[in-house]
PDB file of N, CA and C in Angstrom:
ATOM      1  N   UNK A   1       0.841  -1.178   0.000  1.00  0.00           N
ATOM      2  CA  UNK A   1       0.000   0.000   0.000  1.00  0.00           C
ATOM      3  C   UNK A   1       0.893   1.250   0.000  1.00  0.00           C
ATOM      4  N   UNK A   2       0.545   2.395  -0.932  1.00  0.00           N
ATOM      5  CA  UNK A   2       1.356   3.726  -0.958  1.00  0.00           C
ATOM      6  C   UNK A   2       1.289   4.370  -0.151  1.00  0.00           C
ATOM      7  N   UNK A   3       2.140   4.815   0.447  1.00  0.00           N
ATOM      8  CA  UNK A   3       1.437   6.352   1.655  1.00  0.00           C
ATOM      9  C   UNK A   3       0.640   7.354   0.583  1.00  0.00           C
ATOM     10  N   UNK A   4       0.456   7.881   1.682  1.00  0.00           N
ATOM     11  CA  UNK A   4      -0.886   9.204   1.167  1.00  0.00           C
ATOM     12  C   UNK A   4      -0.084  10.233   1.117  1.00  0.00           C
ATOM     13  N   UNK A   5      -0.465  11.196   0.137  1.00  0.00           N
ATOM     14  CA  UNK A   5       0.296  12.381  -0.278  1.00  0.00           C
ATOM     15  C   UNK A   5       0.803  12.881   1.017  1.00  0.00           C
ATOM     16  N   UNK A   6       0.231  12.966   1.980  1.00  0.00           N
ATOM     17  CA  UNK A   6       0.476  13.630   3.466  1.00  0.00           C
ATOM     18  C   UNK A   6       1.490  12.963   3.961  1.00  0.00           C
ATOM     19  N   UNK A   7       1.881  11.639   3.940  1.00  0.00           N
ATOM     20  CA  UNK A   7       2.377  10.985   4.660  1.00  0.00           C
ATOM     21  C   UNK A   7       4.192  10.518   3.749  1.00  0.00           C
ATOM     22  N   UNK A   8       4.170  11.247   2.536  1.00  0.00           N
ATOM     23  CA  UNK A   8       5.237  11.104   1.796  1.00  0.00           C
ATOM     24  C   UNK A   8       6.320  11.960   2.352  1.00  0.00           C
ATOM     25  N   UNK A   9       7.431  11.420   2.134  1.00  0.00           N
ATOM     26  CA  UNK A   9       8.586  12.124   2.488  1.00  0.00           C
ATOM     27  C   UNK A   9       9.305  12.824   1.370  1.00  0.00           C
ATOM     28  N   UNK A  10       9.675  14.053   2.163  1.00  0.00           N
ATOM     29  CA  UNK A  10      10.484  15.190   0.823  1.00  0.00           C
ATOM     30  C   UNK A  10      11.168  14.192   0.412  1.00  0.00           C
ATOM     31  N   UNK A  11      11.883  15.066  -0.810  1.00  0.00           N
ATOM     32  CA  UNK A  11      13.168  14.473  -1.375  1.00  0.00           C
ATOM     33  C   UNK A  11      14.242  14.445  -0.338  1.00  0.00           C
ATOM     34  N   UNK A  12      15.277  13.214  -0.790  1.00  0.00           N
ATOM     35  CA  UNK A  12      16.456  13.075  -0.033  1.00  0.00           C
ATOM     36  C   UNK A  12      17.455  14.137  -0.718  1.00  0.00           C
ATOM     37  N   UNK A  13      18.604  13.926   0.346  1.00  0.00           N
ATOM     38  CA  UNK A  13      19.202  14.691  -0.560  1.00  0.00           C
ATOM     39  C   UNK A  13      20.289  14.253  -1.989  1.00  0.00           C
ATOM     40  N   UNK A  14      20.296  13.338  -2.169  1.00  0.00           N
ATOM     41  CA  UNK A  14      20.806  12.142  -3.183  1.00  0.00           C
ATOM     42  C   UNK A  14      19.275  12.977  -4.639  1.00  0.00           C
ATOM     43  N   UNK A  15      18.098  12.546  -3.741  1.00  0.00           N
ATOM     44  CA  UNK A  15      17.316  12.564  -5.223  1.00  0.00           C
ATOM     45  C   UNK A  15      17.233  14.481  -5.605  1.00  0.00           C
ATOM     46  N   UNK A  16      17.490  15.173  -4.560  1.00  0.00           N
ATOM     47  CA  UNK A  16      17.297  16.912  -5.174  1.00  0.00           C
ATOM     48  C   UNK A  16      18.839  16.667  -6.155  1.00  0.00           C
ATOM     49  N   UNK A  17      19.502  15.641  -5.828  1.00  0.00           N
ATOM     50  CA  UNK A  17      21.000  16.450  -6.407  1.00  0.00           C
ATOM     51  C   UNK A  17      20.716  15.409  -7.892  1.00  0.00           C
ATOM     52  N   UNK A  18      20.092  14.526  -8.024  1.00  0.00           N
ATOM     53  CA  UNK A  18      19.621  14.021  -9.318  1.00  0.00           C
ATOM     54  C   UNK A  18      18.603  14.615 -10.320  1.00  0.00           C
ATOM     55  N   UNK A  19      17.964  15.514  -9.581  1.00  0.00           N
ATOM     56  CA  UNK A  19      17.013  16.383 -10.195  1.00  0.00           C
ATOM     57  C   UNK A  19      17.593  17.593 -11.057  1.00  0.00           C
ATOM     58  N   UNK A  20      19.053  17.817 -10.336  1.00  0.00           N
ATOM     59  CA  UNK A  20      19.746  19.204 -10.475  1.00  0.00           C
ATOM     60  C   UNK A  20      20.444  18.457 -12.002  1.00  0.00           C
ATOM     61  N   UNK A  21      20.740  17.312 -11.708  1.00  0.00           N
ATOM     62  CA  UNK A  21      21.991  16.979 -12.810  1.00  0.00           C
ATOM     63  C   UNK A  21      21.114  16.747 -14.189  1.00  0.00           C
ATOM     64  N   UNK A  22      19.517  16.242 -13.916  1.00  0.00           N
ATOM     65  CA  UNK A  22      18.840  15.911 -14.755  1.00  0.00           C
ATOM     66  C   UNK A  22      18.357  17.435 -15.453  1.00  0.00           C
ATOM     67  N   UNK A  23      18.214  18.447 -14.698  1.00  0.00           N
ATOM     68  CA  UNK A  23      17.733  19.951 -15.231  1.00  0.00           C
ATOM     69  C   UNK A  23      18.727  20.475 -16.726  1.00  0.00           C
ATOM     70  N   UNK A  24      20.134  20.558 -15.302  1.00  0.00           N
ATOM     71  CA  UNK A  24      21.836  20.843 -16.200  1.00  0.00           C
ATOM     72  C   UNK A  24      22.032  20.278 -17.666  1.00  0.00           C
ATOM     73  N   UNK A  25      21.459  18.830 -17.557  1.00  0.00           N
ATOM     74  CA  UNK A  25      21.299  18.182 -18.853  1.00  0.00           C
ATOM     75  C   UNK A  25      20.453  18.868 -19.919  1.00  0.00           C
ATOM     76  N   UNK A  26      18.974  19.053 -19.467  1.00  0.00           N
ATOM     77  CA  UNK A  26      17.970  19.060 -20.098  1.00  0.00           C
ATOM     78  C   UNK A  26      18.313  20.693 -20.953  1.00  0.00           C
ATOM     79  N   UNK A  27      19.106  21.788 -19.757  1.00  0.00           N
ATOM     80  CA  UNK A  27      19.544  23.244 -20.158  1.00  0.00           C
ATOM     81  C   UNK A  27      20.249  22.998 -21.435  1.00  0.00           C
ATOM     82  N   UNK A  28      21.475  22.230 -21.200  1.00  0.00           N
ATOM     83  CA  UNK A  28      22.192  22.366 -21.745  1.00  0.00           C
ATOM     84  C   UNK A  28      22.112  21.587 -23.240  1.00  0.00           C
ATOM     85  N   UNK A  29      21.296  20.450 -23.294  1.00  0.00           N
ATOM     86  CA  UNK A  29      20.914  19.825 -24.721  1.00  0.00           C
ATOM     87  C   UNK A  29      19.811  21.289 -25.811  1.00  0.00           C
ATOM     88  N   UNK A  30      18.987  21.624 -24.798  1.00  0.00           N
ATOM     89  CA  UNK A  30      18.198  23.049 -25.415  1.00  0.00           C
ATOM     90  C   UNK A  30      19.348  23.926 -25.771  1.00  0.00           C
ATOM     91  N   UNK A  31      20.743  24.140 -25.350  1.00  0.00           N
ATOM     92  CA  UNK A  31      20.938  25.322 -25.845  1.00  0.00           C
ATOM     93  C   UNK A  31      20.549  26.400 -25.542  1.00  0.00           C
ATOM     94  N   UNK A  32      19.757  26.497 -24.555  1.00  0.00           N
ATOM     95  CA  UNK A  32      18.972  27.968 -24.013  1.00  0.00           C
ATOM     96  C   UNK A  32      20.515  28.592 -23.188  1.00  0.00           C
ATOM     97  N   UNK A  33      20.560  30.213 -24.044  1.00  0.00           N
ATOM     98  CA  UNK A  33      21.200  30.832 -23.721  1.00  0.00           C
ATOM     99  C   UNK A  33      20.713  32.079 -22.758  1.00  0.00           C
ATOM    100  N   UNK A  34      19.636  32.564 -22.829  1.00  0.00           N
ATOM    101  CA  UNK A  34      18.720  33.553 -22.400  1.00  0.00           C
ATOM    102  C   UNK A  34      18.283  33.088 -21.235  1.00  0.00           C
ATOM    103  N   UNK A  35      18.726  34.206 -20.205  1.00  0.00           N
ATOM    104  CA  UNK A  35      18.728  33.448 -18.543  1.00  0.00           C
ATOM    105  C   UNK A  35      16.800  33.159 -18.524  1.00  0.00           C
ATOM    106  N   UNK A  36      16.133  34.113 -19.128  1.00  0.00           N
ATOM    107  CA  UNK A  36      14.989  33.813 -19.181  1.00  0.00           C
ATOM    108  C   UNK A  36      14.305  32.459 -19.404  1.00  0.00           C
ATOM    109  N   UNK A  37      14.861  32.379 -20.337  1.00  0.00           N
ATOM    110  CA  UNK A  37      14.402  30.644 -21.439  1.00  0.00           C
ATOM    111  C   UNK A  37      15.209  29.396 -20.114  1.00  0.00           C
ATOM    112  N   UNK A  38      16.740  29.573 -19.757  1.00  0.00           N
ATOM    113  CA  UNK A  38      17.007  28.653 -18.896  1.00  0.00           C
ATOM    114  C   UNK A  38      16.096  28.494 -17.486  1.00  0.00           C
ATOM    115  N   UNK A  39      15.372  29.785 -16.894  1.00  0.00           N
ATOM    116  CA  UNK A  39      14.409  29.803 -15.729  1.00  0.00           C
ATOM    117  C   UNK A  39      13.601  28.768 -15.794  1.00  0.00           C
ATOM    118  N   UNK A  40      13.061  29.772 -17.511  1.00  0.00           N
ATOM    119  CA  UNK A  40      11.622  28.077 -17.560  1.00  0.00           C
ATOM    120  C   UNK A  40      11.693  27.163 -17.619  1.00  0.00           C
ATOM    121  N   UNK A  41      13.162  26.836 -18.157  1.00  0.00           N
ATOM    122  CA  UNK A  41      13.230  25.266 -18.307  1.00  0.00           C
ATOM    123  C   UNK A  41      13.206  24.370 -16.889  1.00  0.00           C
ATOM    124  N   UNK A  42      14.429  25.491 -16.270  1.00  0.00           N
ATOM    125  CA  UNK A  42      14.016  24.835 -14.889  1.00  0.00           C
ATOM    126  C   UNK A  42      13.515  24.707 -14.244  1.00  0.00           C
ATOM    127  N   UNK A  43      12.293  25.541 -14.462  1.00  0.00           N
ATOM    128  CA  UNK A  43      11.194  25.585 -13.349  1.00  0.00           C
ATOM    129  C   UNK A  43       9.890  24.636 -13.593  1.00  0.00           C
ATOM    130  N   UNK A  44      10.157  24.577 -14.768  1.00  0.00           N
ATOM    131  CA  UNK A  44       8.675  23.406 -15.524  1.00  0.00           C
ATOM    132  C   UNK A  44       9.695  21.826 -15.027  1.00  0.00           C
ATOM    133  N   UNK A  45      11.049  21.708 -15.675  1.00  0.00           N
ATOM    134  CA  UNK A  45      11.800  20.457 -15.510  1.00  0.00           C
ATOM    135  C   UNK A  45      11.245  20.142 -13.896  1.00  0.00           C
ATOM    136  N   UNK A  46      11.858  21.032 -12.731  1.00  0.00           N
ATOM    137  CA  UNK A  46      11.432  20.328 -11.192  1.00  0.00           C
ATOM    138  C   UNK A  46      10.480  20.403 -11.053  1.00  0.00           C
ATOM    139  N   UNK A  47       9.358  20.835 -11.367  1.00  0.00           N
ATOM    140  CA  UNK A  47       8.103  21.078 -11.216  1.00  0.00           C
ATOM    141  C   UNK A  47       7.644  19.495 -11.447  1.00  0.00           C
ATOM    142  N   UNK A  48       8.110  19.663 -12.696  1.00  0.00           N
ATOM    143  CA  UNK A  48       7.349  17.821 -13.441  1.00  0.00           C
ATOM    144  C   UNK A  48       8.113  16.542 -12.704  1.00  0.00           C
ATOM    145  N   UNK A  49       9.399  16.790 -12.417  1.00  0.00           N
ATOM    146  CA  UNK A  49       9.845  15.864 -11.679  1.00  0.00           C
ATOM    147  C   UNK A  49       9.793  15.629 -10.426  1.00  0.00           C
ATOM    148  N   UNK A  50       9.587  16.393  -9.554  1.00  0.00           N
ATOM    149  CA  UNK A  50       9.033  16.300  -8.148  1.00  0.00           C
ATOM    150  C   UNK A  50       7.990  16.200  -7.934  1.00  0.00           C
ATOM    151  N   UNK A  51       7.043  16.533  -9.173  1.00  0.00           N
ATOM    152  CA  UNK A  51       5.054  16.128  -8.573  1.00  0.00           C
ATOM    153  C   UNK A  51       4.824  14.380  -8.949  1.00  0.00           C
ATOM    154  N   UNK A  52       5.774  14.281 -10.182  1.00  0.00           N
ATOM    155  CA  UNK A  52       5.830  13.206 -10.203  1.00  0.00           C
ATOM    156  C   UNK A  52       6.210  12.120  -9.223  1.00  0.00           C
ATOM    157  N   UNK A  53       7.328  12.514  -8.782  1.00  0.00           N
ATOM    158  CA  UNK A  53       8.384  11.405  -8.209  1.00  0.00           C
ATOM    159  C   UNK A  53       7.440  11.138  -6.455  1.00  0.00           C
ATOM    160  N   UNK A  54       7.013  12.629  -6.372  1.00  0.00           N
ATOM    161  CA  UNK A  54       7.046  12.873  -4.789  1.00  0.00           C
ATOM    162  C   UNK A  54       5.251  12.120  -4.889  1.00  0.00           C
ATOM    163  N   UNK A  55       4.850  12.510  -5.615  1.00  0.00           N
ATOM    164  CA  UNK A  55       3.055  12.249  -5.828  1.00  0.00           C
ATOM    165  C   UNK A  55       2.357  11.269  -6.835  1.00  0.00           C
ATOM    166  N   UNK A  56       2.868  10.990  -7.792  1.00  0.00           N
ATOM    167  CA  UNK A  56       2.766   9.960  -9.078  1.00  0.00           C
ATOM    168  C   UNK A  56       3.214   8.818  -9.201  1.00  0.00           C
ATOM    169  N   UNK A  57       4.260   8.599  -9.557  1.00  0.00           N
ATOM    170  CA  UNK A  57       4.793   7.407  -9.539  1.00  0.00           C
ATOM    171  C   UNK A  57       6.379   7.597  -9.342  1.00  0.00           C
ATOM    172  N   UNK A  58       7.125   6.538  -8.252  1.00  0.00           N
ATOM    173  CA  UNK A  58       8.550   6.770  -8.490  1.00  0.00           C
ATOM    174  C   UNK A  58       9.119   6.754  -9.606  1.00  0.00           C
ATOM    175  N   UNK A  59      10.226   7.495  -9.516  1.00  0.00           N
ATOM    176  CA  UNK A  59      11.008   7.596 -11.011  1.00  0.00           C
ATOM    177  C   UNK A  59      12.387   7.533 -10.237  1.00  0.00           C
ATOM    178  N   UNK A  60      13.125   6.538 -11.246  1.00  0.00           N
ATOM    179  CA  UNK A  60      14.801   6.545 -11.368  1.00  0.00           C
ATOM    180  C   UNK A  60      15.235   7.889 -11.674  1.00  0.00           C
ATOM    181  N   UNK A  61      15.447   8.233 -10.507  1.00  0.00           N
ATOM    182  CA  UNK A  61      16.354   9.415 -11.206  1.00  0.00           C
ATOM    183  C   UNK A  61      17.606   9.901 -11.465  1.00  0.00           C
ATOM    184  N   UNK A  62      18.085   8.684 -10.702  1.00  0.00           N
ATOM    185  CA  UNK A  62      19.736   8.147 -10.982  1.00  0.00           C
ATOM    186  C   UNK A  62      19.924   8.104 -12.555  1.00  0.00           C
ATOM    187  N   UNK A  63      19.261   7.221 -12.893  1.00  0.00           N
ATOM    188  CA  UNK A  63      18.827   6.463 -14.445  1.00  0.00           C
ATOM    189  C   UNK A  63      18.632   7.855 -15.149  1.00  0.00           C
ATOM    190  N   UNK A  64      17.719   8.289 -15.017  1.00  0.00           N
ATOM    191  CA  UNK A  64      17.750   9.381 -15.573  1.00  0.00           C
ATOM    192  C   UNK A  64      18.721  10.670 -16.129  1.00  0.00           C
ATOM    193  N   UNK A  65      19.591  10.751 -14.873  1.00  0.00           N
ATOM    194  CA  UNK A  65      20.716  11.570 -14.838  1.00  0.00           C
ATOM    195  C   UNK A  65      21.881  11.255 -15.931  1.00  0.00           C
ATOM    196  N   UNK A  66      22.031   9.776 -16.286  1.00  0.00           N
ATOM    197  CA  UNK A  66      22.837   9.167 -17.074  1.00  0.00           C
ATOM    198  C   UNK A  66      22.611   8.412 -18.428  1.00  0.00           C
ATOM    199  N   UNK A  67      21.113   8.306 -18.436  1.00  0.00           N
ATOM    200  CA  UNK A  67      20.326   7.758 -19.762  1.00  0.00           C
ATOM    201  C   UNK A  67      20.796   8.960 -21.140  1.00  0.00           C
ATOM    202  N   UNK A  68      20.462   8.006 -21.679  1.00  0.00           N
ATOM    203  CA  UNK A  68      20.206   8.921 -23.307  1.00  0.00           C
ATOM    204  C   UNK A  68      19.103  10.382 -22.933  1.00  0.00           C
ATOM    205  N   UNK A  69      19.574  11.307 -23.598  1.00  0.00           N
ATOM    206  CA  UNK A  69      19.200  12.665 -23.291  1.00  0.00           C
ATOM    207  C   UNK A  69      17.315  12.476 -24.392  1.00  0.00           C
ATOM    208  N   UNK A  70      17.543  11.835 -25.349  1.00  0.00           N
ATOM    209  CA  UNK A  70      16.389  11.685 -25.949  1.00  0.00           C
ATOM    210  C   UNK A  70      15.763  11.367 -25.034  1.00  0.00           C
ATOM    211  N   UNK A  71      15.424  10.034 -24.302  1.00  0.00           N
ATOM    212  CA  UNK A  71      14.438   9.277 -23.644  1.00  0.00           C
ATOM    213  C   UNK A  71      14.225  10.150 -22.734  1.00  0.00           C
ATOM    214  N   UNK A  72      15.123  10.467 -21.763  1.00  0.00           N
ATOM    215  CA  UNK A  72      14.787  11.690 -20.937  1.00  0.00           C
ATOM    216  C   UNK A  72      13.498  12.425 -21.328  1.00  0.00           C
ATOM    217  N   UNK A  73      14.524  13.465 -22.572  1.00  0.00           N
ATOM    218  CA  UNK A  73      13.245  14.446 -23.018  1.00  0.00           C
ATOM    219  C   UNK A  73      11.309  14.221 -23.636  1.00  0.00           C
ATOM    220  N   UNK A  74      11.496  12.585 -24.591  1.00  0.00           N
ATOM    221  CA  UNK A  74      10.209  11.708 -24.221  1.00  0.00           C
ATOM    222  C   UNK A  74       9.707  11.763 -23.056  1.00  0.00           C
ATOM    223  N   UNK A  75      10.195  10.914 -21.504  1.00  0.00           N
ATOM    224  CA  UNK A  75       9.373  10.828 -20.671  1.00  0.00           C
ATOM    225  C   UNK A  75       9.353  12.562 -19.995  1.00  0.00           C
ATOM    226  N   UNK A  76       9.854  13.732 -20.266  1.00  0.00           N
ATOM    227  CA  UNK A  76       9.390  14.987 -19.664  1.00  0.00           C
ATOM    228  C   UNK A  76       8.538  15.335 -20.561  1.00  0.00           C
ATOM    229  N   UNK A  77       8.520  15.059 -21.752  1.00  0.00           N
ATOM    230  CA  UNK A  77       7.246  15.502 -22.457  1.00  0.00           C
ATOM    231  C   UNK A  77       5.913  14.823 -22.362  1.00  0.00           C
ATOM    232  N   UNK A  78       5.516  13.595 -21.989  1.00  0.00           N
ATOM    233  CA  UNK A  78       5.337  12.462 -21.818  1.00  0.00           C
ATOM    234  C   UNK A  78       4.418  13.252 -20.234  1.00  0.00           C
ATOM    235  N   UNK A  79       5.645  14.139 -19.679  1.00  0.00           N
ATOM    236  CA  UNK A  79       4.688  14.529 -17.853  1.00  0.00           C
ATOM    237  C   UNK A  79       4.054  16.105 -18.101  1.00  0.00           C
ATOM    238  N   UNK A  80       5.301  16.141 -19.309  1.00  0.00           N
ATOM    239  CA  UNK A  80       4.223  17.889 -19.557  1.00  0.00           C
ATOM    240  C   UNK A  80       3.028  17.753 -20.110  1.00  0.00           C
ATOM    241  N   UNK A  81       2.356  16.584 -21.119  1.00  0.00           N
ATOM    242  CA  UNK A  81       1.278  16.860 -21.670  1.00  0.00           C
ATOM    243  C   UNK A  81       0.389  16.031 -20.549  1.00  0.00           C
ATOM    244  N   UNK A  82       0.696  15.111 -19.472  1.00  0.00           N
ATOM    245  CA  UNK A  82      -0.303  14.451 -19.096  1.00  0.00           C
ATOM    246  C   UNK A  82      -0.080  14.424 -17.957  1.00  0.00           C
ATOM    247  N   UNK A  83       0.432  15.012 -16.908  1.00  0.00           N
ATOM    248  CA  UNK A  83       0.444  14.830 -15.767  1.00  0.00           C
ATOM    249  C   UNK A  83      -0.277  16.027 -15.123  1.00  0.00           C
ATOM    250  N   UNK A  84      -1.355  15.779 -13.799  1.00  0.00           N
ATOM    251  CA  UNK A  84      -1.913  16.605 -13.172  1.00  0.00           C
ATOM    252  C   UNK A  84      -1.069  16.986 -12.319  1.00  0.00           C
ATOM    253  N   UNK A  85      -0.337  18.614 -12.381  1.00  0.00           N
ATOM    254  CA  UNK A  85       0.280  18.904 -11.055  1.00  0.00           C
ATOM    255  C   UNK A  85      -0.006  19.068 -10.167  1.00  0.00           C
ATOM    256  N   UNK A  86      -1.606  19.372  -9.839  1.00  0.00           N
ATOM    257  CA  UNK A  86      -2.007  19.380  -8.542  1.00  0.00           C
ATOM    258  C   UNK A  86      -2.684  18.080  -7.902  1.00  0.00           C
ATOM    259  N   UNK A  87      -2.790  17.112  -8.710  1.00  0.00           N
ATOM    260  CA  UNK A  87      -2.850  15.852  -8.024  1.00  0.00           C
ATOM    261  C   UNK A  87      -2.200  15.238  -8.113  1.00  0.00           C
ATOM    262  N   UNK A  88      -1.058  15.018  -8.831  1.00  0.00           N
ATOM    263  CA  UNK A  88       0.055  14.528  -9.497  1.00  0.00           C
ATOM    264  C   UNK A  88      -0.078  12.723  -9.672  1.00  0.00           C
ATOM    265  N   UNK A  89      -1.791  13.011 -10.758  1.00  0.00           N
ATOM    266  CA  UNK A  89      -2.037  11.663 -11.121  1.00  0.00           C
ATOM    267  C   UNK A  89      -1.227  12.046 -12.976  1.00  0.00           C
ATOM    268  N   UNK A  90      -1.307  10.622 -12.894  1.00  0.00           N
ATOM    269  CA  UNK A  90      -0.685  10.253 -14.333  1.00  0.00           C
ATOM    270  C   UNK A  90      -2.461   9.846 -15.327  1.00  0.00           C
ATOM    271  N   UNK A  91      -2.594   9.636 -16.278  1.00  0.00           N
ATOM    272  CA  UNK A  91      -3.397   8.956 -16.662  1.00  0.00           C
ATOM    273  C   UNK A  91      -3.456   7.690 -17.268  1.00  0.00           C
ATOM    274  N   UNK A  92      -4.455   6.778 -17.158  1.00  0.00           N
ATOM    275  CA  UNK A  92      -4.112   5.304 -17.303  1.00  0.00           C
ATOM    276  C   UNK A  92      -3.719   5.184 -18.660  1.00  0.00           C
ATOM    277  N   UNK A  93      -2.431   4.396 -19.466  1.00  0.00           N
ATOM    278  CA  UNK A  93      -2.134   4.398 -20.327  1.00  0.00           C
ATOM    279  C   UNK A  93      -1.131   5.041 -20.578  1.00  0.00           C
ATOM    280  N   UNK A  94      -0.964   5.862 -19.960  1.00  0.00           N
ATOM    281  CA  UNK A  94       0.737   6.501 -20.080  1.00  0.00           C
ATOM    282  C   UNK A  94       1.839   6.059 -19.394  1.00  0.00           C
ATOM    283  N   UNK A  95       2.668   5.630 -20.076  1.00  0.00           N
ATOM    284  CA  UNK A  95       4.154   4.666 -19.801  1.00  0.00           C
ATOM    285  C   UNK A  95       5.377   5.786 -20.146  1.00  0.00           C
ATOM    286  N   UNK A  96       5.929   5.390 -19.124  1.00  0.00           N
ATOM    287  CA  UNK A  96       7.377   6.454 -18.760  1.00  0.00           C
ATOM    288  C   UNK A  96       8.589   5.531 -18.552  1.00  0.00           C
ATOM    289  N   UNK A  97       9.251   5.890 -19.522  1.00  0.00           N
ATOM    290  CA  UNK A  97      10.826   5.216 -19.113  1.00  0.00           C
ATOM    291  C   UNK A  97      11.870   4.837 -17.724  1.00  0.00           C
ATOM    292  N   UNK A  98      11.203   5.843 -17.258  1.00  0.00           N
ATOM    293  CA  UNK A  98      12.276   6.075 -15.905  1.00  0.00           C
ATOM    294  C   UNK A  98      11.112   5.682 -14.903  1.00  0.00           C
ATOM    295  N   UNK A  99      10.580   4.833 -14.742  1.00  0.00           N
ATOM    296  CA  UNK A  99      10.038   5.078 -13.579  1.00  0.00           C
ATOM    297  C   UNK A  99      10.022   3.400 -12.698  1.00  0.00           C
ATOM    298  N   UNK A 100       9.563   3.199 -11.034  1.00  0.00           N
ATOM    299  CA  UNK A 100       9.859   2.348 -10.560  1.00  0.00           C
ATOM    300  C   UNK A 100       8.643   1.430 -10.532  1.00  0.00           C
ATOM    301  N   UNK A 101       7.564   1.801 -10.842  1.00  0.00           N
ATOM    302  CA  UNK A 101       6.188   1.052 -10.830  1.00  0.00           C
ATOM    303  C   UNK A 101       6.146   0.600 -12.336  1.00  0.00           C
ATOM    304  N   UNK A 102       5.628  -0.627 -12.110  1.00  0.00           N
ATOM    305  CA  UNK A 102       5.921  -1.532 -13.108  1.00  0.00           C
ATOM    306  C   UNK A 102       4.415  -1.382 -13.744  1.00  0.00           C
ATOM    307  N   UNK A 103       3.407  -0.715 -13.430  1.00  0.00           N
ATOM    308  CA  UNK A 103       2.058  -0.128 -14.247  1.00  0.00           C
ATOM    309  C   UNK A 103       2.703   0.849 -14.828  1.00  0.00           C
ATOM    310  N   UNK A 104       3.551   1.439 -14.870  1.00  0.00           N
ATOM    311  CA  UNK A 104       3.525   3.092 -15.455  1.00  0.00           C
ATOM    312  C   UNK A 104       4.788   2.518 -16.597  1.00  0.00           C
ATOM    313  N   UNK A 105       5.567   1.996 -16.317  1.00  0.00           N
ATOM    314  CA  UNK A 105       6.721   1.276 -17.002  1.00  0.00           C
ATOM    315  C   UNK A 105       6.652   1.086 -18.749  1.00  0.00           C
ATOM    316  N   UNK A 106       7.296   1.661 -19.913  1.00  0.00           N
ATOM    317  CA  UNK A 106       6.686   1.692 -21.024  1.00  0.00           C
ATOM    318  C   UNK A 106       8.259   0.863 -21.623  1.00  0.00           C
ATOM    319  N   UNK A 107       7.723  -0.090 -21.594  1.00  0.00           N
ATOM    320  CA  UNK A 107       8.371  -1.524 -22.521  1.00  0.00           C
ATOM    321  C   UNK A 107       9.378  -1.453 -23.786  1.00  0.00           C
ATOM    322  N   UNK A 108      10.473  -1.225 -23.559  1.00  0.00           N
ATOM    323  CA  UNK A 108      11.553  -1.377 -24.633  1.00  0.00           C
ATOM    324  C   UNK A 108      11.168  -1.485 -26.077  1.00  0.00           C
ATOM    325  N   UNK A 109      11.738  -0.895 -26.915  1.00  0.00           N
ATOM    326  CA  UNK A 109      11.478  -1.259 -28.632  1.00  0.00           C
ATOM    327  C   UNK A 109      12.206  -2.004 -28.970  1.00  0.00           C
ATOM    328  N   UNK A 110      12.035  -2.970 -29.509  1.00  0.00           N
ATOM    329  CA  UNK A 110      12.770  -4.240 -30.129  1.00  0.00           C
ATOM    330  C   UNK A 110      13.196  -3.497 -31.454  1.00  0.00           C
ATOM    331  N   UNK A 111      14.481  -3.864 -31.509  1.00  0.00           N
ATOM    332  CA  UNK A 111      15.575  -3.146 -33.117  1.00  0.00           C
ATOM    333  C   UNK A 111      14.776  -4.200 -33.736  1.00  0.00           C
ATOM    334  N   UNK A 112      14.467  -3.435 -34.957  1.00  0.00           N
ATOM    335  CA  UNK A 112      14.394  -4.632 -36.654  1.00  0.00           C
ATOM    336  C   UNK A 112      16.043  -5.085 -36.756  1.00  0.00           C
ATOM    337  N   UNK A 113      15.536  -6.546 -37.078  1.00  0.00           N
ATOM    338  CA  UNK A 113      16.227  -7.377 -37.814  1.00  0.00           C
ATOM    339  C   UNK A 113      16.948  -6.697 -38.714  1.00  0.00           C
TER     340      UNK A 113
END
């Protein structure tokens, strides 16, 4: 059984410093030079990753920090179009790369032959 939003614990400090390395990434693949454009990025990036992680479903965020920068940017797009931030439900049917619940979990692509 999950704890209840109330009963969840902040981030450690291991997962804020995976969040930071996962942002640094996400800045720096955009190219955003304009302190403006880097704000938003970071502020939508922790936003989506802490309503998630802390309220939704766990996410690797180790994994994350060191994965392919594509898949990354899939599963943040993946929380920008469908994740409720103020309930920080997912909706049924949406599968995320990084994550520790094996319902939310979106299944490898097999290479062609």
């Amino acid at each position: 059984m999950q704890p209840s939003n109330q009963q969840r614990q902040p981030l450690t400090h291991l997962e804020h410093k995976a969040i930071l390395r996962i942002i640094k990434r996400v800045i720096a693949h955009k190219g955003a030079t304009e302190t403006r454009i880097r704000n938003r990025i970071y502020d939508v990036t922790e936003q989506l990753l802490r309503m998630c992680h802390l309220r939704g479903c766990a996410l690797d965020l180790e994994a994350m920090g060191t994965a392919e920068i594509a898949l990354v940017l899939e599963d943040l797009s993946t929380l920008r179009n469908h994740l409720n931030t103020r309930t920080g439900n997912l909706p049924y049917g949406q599968r995320l790369h990084f994550t520790h619940n094996v319902a939310f979990k979106k299944k490898p692509q097999r290479e062609a032959a």
